[in-house]
C-alpha atoms as a PDB file:
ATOM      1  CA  UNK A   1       0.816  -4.065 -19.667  1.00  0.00           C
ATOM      2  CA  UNK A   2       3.080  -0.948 -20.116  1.00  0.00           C
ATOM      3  CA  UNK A   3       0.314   1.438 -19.579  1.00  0.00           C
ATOM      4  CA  UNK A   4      -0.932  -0.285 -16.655  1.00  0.00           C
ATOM      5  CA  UNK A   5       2.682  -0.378 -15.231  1.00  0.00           C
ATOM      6  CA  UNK A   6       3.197   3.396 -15.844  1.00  0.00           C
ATOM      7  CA  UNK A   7       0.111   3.809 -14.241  1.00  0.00           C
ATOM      8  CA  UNK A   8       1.027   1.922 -11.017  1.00  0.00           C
ATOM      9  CA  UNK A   9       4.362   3.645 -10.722  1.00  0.00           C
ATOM     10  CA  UNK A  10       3.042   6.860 -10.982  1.00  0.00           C
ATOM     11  CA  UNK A  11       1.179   6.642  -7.977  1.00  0.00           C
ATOM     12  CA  UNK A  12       3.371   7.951  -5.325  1.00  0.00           C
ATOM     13  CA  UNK A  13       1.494   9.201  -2.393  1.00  0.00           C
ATOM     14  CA  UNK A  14      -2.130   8.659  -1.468  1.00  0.00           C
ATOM     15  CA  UNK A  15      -4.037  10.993   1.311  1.00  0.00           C
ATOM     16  CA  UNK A  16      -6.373   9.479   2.800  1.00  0.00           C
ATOM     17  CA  UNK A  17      -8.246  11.648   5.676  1.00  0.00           C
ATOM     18  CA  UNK A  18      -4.849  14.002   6.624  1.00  0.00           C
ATOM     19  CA  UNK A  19      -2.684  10.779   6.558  1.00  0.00           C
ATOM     20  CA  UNK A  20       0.331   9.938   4.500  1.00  0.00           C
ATOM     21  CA  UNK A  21       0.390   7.342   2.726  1.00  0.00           C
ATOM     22  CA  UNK A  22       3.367   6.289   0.979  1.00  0.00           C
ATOM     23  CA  UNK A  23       3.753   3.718  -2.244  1.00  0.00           C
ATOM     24  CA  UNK A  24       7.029   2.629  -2.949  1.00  0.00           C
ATOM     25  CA  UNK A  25       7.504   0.599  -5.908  1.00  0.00           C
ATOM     26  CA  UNK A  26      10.093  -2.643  -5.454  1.00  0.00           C
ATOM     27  CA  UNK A  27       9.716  -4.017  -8.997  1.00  0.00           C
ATOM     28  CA  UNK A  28       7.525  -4.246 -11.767  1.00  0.00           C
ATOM     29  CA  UNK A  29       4.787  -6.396  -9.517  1.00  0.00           C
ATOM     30  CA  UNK A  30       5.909  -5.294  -5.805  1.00  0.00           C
ATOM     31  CA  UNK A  31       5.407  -2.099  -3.964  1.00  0.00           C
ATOM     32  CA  UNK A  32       5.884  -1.469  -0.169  1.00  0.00           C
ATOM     33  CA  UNK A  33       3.420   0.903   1.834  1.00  0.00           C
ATOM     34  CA  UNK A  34       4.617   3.164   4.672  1.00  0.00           C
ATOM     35  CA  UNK A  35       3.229   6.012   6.770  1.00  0.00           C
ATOM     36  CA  UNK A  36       4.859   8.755   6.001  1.00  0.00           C
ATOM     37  CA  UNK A  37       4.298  10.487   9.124  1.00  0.00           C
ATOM     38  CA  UNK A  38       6.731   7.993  10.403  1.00  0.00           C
ATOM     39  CA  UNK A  39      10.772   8.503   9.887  1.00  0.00           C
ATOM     40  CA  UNK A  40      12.042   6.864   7.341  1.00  0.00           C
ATOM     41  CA  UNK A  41      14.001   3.489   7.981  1.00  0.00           C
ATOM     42  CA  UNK A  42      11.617   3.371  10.868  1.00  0.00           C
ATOM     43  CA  UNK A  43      10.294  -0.629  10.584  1.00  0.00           C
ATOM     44  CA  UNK A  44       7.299   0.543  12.633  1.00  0.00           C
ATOM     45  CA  UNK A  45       6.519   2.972   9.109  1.00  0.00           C
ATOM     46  CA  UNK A  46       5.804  -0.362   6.706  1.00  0.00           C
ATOM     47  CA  UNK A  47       2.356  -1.148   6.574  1.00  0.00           C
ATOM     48  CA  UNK A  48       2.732  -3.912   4.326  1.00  0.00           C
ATOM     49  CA  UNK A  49       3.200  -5.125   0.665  1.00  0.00           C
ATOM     50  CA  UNK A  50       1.584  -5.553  -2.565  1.00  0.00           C
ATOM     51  CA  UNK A  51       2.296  -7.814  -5.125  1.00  0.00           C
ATOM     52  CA  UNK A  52       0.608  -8.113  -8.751  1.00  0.00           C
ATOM     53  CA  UNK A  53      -0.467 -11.727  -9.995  1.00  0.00           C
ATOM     54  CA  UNK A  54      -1.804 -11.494 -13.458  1.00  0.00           C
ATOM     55  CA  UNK A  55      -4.935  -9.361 -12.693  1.00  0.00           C
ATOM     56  CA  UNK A  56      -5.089  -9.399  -8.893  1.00  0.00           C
ATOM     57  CA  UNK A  57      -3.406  -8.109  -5.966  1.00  0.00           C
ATOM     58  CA  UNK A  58      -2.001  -9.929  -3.546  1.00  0.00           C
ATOM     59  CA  UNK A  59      -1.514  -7.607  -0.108  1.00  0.00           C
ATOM     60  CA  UNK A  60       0.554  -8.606   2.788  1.00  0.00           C
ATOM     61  CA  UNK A  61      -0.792  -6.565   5.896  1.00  0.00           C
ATOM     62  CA  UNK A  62       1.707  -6.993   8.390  1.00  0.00           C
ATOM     63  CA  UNK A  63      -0.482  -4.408  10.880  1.00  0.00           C
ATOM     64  CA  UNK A  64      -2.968  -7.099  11.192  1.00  0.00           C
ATOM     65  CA  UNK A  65      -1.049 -10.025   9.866  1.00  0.00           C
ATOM     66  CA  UNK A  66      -3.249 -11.179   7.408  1.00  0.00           C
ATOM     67  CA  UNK A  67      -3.400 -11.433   3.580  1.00  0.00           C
ATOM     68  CA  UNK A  68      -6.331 -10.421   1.293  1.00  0.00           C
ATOM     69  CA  UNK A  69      -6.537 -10.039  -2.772  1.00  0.00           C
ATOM     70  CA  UNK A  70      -8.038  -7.478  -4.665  1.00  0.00           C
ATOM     71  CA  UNK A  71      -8.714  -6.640  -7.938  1.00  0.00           C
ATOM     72  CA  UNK A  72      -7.349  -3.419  -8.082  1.00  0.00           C
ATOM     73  CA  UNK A  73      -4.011  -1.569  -6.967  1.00  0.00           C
ATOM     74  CA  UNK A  74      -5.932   1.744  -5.601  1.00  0.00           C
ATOM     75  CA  UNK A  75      -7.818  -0.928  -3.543  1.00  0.00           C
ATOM     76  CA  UNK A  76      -5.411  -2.550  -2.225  1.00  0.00           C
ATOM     77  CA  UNK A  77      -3.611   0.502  -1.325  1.00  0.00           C
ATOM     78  CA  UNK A  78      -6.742   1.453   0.880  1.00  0.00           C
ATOM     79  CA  UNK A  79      -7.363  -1.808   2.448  1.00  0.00           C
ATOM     80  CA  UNK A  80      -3.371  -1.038   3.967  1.00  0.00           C
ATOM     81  CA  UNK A  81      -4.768   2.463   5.011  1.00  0.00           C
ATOM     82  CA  UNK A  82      -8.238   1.362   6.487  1.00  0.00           C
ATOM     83  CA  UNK A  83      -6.313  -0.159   9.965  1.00  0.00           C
ATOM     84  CA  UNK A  84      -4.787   3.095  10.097  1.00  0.00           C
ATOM     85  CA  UNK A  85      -7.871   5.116  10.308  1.00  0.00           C
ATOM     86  CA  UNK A  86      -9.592   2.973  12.104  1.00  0.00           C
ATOM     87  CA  UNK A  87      -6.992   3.333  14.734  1.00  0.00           C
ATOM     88  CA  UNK A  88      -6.573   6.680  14.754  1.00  0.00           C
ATOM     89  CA  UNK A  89     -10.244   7.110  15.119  1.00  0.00           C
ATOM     90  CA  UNK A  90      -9.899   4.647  18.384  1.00  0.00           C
END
């Protein structure tokens, strides 16, 4: 559990395709995900949430206001940035 926890925490920023992509952790089982490109304290930045339950992922996307569950945190980090692209791709 500790390793898997300093793992998590450690992951700060993820690029994905020239965007920022920024991983906040909340608590031991929450983290918040922003665009970085966006000011900070901007609501408009927060893509959504994560939470940990046992050994899933719980992810609150509040871009598309929906809820999936993965089984890992680096996935359900890039489901939060997929919308993103896919937008800026639009």
């Amino acid at each position: 559990m500790t390793q898997t926890r300093d793992r998590l925490s450690s992951c700060a920023d993820v690029d994905t395709r020239g965007r920022e992509i920024g991983v906040t952790e909340l608590s031991r089982t929450q983290w918040r995900v922003c665009d970085r490109t966006i000011a900070a304290g901007d609501p408009r930045a927060i893509f959504g949430f994560i939470e940990r339950f046992d050994d899933s992922f719980e992810v609150s996307n509040f871009r598309l206001s929906e809820r999936s569950v993965f089984s890992t945190f680096e996935r359900a980090v890039a489901s939060l940035a997929t919308p993103m692209i896919r937008k800026a791709l639009s």
